[in-house]
Structure formats: structure tokens, C-alpha cells
C-alpha atoms as a PDB file:
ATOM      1  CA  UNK A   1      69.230  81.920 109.309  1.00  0.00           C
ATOM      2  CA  UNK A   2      70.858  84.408 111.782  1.00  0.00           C
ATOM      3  CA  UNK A   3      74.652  83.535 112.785  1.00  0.00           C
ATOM      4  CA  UNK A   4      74.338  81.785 116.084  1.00  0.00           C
ATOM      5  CA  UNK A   5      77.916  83.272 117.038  1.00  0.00           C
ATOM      6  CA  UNK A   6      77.168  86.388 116.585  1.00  0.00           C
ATOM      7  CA  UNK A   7      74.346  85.713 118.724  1.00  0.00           C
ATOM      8  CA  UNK A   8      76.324  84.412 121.438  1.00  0.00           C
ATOM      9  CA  UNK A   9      78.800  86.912 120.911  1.00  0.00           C
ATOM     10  CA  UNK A  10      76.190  89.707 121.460  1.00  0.00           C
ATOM     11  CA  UNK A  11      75.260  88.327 124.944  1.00  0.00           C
ATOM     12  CA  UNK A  12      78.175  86.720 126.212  1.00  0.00           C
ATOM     13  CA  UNK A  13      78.278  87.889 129.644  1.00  0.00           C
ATOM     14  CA  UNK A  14      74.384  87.439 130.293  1.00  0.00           C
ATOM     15  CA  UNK A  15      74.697  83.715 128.249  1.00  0.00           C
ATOM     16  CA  UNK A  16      77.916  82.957 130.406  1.00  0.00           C
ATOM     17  CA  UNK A  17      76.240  84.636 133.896  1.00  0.00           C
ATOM     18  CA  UNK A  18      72.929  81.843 133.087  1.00  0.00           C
ATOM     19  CA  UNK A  19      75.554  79.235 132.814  1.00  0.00           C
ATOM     20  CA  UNK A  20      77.254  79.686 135.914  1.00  0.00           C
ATOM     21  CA  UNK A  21      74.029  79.690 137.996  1.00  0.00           C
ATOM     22  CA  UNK A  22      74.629  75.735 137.760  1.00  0.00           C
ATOM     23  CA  UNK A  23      77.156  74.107 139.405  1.00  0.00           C
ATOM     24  CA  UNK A  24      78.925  72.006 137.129  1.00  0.00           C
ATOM     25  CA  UNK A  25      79.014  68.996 139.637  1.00  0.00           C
ATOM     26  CA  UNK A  26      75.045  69.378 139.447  1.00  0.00           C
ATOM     27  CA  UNK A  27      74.899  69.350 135.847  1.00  0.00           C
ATOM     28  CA  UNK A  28      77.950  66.704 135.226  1.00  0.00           C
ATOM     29  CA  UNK A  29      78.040  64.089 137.353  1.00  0.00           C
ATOM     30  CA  UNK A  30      75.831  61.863 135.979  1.00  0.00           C
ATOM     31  CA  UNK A  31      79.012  61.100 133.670  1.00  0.00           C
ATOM     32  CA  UNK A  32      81.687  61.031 136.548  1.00  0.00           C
ATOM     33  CA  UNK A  33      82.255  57.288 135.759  1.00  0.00           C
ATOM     34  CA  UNK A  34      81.818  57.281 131.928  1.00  0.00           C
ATOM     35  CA  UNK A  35      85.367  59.793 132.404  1.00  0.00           C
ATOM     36  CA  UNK A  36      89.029  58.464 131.659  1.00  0.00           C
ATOM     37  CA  UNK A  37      91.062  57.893 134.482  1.00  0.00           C
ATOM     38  CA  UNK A  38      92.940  61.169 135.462  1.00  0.00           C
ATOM     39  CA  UNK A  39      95.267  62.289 134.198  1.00  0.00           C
ATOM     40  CA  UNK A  40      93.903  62.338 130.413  1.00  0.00           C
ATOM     41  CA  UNK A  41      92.844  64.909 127.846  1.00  0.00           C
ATOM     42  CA  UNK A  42      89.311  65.689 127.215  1.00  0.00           C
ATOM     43  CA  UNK A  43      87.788  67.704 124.284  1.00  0.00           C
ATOM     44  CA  UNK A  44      85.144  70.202 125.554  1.00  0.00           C
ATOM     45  CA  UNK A  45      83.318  71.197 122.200  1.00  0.00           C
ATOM     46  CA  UNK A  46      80.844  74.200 122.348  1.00  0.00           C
ATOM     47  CA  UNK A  47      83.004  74.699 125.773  1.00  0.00           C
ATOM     48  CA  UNK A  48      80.537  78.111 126.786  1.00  0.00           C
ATOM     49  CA  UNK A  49      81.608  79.690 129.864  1.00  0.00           C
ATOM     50  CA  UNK A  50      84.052  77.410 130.534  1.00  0.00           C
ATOM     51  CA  UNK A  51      82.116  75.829 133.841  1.00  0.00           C
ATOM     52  CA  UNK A  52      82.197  72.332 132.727  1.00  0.00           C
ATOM     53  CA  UNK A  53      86.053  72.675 131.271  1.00  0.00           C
ATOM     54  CA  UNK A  54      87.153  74.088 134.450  1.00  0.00           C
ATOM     55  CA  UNK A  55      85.463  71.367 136.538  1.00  0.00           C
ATOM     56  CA  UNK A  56      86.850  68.814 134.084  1.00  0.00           C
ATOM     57  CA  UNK A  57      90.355  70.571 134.728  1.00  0.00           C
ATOM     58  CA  UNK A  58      90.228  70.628 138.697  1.00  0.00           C
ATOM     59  CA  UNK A  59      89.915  66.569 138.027  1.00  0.00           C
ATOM     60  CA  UNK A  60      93.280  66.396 137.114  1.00  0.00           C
ATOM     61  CA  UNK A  61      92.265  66.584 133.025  1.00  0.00           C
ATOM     62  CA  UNK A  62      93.719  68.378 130.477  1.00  0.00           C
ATOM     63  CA  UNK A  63      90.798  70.005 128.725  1.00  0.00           C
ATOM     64  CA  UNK A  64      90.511  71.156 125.304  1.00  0.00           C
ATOM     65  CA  UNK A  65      87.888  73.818 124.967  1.00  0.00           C
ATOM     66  CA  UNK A  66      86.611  74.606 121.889  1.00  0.00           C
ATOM     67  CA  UNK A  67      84.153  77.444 121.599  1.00  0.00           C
ATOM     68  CA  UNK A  68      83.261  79.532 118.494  1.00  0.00           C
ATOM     69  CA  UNK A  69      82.310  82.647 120.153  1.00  0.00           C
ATOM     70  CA  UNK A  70      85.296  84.956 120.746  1.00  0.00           C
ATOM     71  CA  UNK A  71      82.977  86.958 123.668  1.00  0.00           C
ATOM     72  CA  UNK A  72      82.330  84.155 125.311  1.00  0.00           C
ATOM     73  CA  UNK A  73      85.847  82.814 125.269  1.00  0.00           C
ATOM     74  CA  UNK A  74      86.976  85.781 126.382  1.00  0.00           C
ATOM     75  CA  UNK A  75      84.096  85.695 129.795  1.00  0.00           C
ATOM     76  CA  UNK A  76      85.716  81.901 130.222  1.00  0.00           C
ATOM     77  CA  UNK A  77      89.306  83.366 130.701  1.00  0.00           C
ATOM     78  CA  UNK A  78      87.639  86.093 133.022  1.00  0.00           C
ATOM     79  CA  UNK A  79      85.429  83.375 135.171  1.00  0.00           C
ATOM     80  CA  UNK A  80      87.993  80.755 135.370  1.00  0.00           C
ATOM     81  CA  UNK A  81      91.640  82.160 134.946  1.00  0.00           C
ATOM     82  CA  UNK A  82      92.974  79.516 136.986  1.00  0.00           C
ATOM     83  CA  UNK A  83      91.819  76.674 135.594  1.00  0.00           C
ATOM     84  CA  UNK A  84      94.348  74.547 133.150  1.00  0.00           C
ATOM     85  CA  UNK A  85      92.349  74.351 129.747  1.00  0.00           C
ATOM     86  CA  UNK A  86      93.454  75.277 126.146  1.00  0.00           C
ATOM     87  CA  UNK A  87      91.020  77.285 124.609  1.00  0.00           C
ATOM     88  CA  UNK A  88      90.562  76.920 121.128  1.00  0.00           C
ATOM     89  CA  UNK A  89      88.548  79.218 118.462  1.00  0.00           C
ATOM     90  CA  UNK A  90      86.612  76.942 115.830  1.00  0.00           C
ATOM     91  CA  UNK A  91      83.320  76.536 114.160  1.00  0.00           C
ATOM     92  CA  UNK A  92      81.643  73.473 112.317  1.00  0.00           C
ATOM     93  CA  UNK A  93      81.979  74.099 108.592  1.00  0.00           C
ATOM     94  CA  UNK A  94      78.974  75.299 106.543  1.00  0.00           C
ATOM     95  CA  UNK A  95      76.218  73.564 105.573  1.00  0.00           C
ATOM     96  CA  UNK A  96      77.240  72.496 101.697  1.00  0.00           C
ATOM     97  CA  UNK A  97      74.745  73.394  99.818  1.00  0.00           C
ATOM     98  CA  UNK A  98      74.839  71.029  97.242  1.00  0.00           C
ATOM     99  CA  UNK A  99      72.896  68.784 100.177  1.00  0.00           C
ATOM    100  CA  UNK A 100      70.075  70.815 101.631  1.00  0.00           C
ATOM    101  CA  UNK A 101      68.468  69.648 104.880  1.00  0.00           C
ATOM    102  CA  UNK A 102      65.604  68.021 104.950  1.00  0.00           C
END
């Protein structure tokens, strides 16, 4: 299997560019009232472009954003340098291979 952060890595800026297209209040609201009252944190995992975190942080959230790909962490800063969210670099560990997927 090919590593899907390298993949994302490769085409950050066309990934993040298809991302932004959709405005986050199109795409999230459906879960406006399923959201904490403001001001509370909120984990953003597989955070992307950073369109959803930065929404989340104009609410009045603090938003952790967790996103494997250092390319397309690096296009969230660039897209959305004012928005208050802690970026974090991490990946879901490895499949163990002791139990293989069915």
C-alpha cells in the first residue's frame, strides 16, 4: 500500500486549493448545534487545509488540528494565518501485523 502522506504531501497545494472551493459553513453546519458552547476546545483530526479548524476557531473555539501531512500543514498556516488553532503533526500507528485485516 502506498503512504497516503506522502500522497498528500505530494499535492498539498492542489488537495488544499479543492478543499477551499467549499465554504466551511456549507460543509459544517449541519453540526452547528451538536458543538460545545463557546468558548471550548475542539480536536480537528485529519485537520487538511485547515478550512473547518479555522471556521471552528472564528466561533470562539480553541481548535486542535491534527494533520499528518507536513505540506499540507504548512498550506493551512499559509491559507489561514490568522486563525487561533494549534497545529499538531501526528499519524495513527501502524497496522500490527500480528492482526491482519480482514
Amino acid at each position: 500500500m502506498a503512504d497516503p502522506v506522502a500522497w498528500y504531501d505530494a499535492n498539498a497545494e492542489t488537495i488544499s486549493a479543492c478543499y477551499e472551493e467549499a465554504a466551511a459553513d456549507d460543509v459544517q453546519s449541519w453540526m452547528l448545534d451538536l458543538l460545545p458552547t463557546a468558548p471550548a476546545t475542539i480536536l480537528d483530526v485529519g485537520a487538511g487545509s485547515g478550512r473547518d479548524a479555522a471556521w471552528l476557531a472564528a466561533k470562539s473555539y480553541e481548535v486542535i488540528a491534527v494533520e499528518p501531512s507536513a505540506n499540507m500543514r504548512a498550506a493551512a498556516a499559509r491559507l489561514h494565518p490568522e486563525a487561533k488553532v494549534h497545529w499538531i503533526s501526528d499519524t495513527l500507528p501502524a497496522p500490527d501485523p500480528a492482526y491482519p485485516s480482514t
